[in-house]
PDB file of N, CA and C in Angstrom:
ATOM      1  N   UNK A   1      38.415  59.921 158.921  1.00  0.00           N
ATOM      2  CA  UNK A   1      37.517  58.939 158.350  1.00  0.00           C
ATOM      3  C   UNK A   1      36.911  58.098 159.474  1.00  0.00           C
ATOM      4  N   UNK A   2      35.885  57.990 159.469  1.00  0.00           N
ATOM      5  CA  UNK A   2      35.119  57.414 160.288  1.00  0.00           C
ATOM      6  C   UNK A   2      34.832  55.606 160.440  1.00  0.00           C
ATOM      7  N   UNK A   3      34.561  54.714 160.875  1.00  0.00           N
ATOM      8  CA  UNK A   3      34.598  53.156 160.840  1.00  0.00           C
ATOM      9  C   UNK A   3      33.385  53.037 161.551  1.00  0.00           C
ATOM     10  N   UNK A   4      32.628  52.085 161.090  1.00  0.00           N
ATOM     11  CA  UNK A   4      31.477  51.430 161.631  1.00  0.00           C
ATOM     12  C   UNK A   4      31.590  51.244 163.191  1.00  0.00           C
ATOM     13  N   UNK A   5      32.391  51.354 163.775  1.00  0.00           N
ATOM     14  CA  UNK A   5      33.124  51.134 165.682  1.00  0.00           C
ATOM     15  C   UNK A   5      32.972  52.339 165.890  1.00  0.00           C
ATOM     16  N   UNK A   6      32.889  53.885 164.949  1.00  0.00           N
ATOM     17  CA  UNK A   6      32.725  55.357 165.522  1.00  0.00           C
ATOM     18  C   UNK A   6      31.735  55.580 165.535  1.00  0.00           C
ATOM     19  N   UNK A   7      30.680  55.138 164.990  1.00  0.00           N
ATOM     20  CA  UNK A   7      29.573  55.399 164.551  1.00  0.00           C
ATOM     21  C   UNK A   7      28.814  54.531 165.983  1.00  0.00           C
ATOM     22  N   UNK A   8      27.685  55.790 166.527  1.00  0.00           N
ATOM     23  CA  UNK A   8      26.909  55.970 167.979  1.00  0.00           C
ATOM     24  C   UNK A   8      25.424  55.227 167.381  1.00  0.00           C
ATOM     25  N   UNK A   9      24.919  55.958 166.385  1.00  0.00           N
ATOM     26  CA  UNK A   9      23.609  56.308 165.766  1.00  0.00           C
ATOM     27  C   UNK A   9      23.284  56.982 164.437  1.00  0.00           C
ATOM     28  N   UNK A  10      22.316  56.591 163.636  1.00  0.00           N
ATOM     29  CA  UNK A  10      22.457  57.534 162.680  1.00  0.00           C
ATOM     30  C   UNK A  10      20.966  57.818 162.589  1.00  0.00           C
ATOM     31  N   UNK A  11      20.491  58.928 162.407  1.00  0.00           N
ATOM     32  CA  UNK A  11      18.985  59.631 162.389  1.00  0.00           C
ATOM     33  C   UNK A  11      18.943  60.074 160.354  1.00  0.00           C
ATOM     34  N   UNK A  12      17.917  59.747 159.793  1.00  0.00           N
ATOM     35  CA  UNK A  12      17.594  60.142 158.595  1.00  0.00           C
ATOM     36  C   UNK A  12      16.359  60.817 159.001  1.00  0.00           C
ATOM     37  N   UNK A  13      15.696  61.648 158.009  1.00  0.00           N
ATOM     38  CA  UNK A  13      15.160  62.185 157.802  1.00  0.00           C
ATOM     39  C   UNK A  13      14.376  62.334 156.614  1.00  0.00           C
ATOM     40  N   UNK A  14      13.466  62.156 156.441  1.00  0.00           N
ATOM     41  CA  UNK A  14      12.720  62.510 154.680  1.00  0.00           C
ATOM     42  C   UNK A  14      11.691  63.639 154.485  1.00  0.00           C
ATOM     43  N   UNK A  15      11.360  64.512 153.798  1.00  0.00           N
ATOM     44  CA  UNK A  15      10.182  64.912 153.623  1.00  0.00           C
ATOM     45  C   UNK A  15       8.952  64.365 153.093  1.00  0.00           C
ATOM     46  N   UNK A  16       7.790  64.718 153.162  1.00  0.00           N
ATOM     47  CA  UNK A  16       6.187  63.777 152.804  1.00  0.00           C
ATOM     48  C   UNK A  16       6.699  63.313 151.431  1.00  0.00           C
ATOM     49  N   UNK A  17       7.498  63.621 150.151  1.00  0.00           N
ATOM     50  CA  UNK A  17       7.309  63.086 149.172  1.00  0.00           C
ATOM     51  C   UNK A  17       8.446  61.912 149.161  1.00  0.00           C
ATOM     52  N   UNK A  18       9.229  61.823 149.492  1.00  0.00           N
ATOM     53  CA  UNK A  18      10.062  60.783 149.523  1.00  0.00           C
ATOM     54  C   UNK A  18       9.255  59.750 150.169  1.00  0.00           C
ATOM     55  N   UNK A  19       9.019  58.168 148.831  1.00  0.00           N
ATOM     56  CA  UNK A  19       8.503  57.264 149.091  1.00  0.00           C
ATOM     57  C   UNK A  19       8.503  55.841 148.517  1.00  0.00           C
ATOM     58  N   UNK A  20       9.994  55.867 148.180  1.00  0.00           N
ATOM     59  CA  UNK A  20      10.878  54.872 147.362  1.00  0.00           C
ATOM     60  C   UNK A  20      10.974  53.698 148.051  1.00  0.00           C
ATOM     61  N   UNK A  21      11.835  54.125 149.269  1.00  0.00           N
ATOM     62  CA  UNK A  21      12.333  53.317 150.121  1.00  0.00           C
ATOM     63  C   UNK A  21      12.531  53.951 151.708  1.00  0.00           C
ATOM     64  N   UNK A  22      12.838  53.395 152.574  1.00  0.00           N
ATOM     65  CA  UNK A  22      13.410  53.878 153.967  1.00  0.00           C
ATOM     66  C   UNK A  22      14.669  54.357 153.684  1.00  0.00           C
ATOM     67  N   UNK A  23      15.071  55.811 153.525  1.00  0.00           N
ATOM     68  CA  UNK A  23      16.800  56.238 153.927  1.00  0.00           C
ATOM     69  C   UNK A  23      17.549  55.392 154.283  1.00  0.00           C
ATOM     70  N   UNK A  24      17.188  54.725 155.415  1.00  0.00           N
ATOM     71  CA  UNK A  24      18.117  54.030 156.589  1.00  0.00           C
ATOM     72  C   UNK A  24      18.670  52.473 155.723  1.00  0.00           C
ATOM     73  N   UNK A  25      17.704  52.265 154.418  1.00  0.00           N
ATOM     74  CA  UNK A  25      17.862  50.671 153.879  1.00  0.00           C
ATOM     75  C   UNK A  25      18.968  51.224 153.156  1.00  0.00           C
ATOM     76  N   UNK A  26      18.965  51.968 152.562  1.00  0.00           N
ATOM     77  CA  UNK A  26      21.101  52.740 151.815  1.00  0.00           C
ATOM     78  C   UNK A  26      21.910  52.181 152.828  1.00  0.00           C
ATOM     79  N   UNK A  27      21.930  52.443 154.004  1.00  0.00           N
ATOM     80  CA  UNK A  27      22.832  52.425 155.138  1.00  0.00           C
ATOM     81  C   UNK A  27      23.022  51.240 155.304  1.00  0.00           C
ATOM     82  N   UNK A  28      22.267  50.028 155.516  1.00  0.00           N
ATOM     83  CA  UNK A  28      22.615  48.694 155.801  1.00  0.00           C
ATOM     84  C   UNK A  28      23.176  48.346 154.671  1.00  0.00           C
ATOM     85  N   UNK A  29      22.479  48.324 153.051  1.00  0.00           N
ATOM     86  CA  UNK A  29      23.108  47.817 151.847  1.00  0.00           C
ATOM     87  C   UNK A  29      24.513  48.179 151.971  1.00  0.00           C
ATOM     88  N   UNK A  30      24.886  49.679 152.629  1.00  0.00           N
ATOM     89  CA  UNK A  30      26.585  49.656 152.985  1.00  0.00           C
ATOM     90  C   UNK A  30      26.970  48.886 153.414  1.00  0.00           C
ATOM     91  N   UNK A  31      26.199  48.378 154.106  1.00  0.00           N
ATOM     92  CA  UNK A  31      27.280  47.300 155.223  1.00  0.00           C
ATOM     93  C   UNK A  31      27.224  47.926 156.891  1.00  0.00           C
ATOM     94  N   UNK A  32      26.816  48.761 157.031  1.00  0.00           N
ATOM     95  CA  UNK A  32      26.522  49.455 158.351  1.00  0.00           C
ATOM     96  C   UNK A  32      25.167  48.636 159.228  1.00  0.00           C
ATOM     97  N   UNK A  33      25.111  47.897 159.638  1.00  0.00           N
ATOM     98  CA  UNK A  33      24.501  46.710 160.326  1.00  0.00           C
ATOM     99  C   UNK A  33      24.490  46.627 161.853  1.00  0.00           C
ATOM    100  N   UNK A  34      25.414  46.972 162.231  1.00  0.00           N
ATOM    101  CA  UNK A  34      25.554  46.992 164.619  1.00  0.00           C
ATOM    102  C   UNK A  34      25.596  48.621 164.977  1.00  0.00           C
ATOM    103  N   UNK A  35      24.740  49.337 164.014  1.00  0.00           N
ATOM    104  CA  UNK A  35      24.467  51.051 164.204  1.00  0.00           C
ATOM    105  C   UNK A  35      22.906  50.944 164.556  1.00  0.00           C
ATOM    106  N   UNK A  36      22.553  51.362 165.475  1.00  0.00           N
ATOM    107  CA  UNK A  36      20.794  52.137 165.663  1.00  0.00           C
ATOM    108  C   UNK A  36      20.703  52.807 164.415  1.00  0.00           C
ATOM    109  N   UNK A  37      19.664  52.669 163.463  1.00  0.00           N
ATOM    110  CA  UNK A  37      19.232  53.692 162.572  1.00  0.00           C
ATOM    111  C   UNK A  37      17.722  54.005 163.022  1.00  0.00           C
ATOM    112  N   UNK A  38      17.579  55.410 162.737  1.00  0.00           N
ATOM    113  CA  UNK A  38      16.054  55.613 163.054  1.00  0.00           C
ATOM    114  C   UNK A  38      15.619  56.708 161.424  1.00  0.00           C
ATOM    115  N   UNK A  39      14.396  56.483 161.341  1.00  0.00           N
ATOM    116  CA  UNK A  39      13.986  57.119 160.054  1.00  0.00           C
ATOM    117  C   UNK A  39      12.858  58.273 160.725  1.00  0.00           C
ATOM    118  N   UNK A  40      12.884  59.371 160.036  1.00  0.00           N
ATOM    119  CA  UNK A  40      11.923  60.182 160.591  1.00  0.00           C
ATOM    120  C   UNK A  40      11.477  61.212 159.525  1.00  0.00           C
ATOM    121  N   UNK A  41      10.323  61.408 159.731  1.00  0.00           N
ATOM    122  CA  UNK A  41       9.598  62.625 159.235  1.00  0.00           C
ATOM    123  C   UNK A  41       9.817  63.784 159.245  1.00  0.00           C
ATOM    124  N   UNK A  42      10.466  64.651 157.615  1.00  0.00           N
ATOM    125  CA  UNK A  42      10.509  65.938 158.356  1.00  0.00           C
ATOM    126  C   UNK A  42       9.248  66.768 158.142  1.00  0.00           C
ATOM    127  N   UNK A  43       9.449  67.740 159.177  1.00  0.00           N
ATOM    128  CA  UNK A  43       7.765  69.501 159.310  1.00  0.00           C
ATOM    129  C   UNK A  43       7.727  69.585 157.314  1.00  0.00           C
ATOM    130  N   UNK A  44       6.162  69.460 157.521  1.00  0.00           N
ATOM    131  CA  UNK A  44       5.866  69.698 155.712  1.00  0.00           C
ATOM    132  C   UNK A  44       5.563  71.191 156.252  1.00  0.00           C
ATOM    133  N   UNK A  45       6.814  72.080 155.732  1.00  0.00           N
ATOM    134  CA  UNK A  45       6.719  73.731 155.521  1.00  0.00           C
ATOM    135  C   UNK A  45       6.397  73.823 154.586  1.00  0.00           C
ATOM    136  N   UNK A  46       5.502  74.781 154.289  1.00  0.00           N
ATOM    137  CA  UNK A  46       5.051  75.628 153.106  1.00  0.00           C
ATOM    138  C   UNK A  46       6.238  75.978 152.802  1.00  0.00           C
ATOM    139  N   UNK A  47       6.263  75.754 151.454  1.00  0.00           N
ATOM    140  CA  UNK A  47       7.750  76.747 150.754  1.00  0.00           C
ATOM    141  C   UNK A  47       9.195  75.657 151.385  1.00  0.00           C
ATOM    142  N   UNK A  48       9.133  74.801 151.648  1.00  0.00           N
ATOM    143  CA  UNK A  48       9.972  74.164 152.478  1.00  0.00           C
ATOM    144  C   UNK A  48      10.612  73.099 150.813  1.00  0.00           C
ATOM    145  N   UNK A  49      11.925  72.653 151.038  1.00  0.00           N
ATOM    146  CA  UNK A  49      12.307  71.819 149.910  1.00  0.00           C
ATOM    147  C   UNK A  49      11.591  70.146 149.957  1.00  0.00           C
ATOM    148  N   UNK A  50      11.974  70.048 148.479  1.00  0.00           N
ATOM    149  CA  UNK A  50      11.221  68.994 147.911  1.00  0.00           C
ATOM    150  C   UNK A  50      12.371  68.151 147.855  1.00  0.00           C
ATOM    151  N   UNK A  51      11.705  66.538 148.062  1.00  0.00           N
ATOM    152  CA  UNK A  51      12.896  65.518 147.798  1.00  0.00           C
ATOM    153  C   UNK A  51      13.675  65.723 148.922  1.00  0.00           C
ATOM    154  N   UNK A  52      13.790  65.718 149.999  1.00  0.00           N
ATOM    155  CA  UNK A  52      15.258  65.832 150.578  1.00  0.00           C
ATOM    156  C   UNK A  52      15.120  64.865 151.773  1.00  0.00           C
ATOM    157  N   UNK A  53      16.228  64.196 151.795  1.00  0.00           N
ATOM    158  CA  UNK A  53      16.943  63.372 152.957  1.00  0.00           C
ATOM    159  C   UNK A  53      18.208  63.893 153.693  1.00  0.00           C
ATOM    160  N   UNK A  54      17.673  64.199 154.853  1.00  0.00           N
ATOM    161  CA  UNK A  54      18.716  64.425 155.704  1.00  0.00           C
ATOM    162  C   UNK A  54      19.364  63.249 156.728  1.00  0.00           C
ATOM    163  N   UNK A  55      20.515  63.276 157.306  1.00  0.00           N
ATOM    164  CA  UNK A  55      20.929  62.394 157.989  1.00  0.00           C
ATOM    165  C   UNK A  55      22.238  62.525 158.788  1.00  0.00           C
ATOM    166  N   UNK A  56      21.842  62.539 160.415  1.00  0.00           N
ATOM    167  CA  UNK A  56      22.436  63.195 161.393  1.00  0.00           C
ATOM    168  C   UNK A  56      23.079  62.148 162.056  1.00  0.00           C
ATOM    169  N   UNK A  57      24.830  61.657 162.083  1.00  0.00           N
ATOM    170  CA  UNK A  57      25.626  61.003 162.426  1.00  0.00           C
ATOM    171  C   UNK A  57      26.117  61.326 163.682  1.00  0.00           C
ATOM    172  N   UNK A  58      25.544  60.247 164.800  1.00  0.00           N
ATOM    173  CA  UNK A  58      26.527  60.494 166.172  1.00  0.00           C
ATOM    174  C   UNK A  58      27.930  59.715 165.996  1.00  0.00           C
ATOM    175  N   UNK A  59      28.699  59.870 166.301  1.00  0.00           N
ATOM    176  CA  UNK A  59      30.146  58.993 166.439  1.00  0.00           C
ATOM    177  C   UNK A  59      31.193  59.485 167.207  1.00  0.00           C
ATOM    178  N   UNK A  60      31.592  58.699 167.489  1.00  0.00           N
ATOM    179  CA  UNK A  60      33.012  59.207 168.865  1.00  0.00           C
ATOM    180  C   UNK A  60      34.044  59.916 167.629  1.00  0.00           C
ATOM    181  N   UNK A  61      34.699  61.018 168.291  1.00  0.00           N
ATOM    182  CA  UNK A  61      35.347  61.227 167.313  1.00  0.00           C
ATOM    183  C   UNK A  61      36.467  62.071 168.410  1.00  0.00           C
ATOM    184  N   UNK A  62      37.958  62.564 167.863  1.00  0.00           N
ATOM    185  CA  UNK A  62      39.089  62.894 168.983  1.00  0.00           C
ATOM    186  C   UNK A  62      38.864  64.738 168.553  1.00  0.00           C
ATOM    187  N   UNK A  63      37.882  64.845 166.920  1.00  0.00           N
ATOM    188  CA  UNK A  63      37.906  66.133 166.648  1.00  0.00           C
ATOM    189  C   UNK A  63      36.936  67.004 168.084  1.00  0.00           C
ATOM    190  N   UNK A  64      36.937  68.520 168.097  1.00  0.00           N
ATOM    191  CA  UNK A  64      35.765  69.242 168.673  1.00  0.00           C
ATOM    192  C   UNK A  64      35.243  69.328 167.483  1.00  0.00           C
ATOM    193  N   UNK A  65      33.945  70.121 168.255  1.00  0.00           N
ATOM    194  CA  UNK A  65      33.092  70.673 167.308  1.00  0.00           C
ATOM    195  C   UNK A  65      33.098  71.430 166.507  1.00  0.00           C
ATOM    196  N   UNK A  66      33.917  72.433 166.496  1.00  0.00           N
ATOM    197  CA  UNK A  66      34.285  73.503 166.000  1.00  0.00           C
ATOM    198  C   UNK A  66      35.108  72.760 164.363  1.00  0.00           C
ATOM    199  N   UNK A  67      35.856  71.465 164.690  1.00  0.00           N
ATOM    200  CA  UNK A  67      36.742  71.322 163.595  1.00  0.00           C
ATOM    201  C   UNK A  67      35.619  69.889 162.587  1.00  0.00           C
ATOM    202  N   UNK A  68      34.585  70.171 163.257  1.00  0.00           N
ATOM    203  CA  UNK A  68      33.800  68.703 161.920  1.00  0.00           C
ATOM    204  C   UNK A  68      33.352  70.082 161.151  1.00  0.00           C
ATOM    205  N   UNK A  69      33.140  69.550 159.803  1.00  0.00           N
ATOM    206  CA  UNK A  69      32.329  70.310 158.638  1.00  0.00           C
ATOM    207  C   UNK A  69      31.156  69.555 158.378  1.00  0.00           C
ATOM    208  N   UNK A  70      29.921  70.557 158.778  1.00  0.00           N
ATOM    209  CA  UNK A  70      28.578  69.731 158.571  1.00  0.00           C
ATOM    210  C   UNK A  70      28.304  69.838 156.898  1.00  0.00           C
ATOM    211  N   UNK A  71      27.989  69.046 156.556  1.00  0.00           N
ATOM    212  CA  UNK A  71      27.577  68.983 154.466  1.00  0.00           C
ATOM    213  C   UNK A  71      26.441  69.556 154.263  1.00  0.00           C
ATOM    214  N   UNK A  72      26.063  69.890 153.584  1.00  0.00           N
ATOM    215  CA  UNK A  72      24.402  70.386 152.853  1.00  0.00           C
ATOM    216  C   UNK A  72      24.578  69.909 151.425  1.00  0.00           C
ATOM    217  N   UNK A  73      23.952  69.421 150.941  1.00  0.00           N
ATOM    218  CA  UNK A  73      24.418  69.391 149.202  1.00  0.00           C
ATOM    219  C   UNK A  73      23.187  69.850 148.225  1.00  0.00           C
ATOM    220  N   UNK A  74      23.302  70.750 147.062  1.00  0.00           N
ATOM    221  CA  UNK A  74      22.309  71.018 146.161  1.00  0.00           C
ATOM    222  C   UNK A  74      21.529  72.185 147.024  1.00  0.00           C
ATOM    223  N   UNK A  75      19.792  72.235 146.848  1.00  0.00           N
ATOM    224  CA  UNK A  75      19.259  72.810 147.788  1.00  0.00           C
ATOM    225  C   UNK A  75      19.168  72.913 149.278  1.00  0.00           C
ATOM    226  N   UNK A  76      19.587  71.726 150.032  1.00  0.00           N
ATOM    227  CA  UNK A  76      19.313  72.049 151.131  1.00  0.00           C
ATOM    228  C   UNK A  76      20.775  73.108 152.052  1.00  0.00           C
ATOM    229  N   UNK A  77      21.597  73.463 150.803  1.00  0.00           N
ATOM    230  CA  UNK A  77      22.484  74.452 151.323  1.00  0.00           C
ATOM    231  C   UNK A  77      21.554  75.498 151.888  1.00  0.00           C
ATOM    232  N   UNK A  78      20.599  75.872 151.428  1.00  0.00           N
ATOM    233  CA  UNK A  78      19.783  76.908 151.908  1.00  0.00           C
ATOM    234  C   UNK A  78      19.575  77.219 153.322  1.00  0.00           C
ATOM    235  N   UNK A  79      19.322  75.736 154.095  1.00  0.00           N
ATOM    236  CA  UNK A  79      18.662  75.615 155.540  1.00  0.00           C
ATOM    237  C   UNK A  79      20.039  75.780 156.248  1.00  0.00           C
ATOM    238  N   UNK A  80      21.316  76.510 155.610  1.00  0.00           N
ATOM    239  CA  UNK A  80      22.553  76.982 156.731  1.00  0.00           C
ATOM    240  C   UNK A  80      23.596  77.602 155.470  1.00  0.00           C
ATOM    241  N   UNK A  81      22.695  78.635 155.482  1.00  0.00           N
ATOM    242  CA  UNK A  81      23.626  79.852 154.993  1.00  0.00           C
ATOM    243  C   UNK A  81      24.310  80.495 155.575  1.00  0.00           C
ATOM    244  N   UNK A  82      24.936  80.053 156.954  1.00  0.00           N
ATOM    245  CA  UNK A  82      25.953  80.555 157.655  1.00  0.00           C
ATOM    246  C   UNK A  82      26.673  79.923 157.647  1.00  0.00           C
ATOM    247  N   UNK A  83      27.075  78.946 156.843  1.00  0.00           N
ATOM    248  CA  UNK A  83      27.951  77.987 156.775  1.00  0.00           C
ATOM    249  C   UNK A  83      28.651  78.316 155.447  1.00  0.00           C
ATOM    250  N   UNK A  84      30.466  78.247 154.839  1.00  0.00           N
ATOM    251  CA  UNK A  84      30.890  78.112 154.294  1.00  0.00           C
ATOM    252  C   UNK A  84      31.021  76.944 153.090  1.00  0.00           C
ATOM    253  N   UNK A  85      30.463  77.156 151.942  1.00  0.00           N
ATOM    254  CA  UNK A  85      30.237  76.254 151.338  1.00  0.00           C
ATOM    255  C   UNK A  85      31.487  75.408 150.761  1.00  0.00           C
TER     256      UNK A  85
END
């Protein structure tokens, strides 16, 4: 489990239709406040999913790489079908 002290950075992501709010304003309403957040645009692909927020967590951690499990949830399982769901 991770603590606001592991946490490096956090990168969101939206596609063109997401236009509610900034991703990154979820993150402070947590309580996550002394983290860099950055919000970004994702490539409008043809055929590419709708609605989706992604969001890429740096943090110190004692695991390798090999032992974190990256998430996908709903459709964007698609963009890593080499991954064990």
């Amino acid at each position: 489990e991770l603590t606001e002290d592991d946490l490096i950075s956090i990168v969101f992501t939206a596609t063109d239709d997401v236009h509610s709010a900034y991703p990154a304003e979820a993150a402070r309403v947590a309580g996550i406040t002394h983290v860099p957040l950055l919000c970004t645009r994702e490539l409008d692909i043809e055929g590419g999913i709708e609605r989706c927020i992604r969001i890429l967590v740096h943090a110190y951690t004692p695991r390798t790489a090999r032992e974190l499990r990256h998430v996908y949830l709903h459709d964007a399982r698609q963009l890593r079908t080499d991954l064990p769901e």
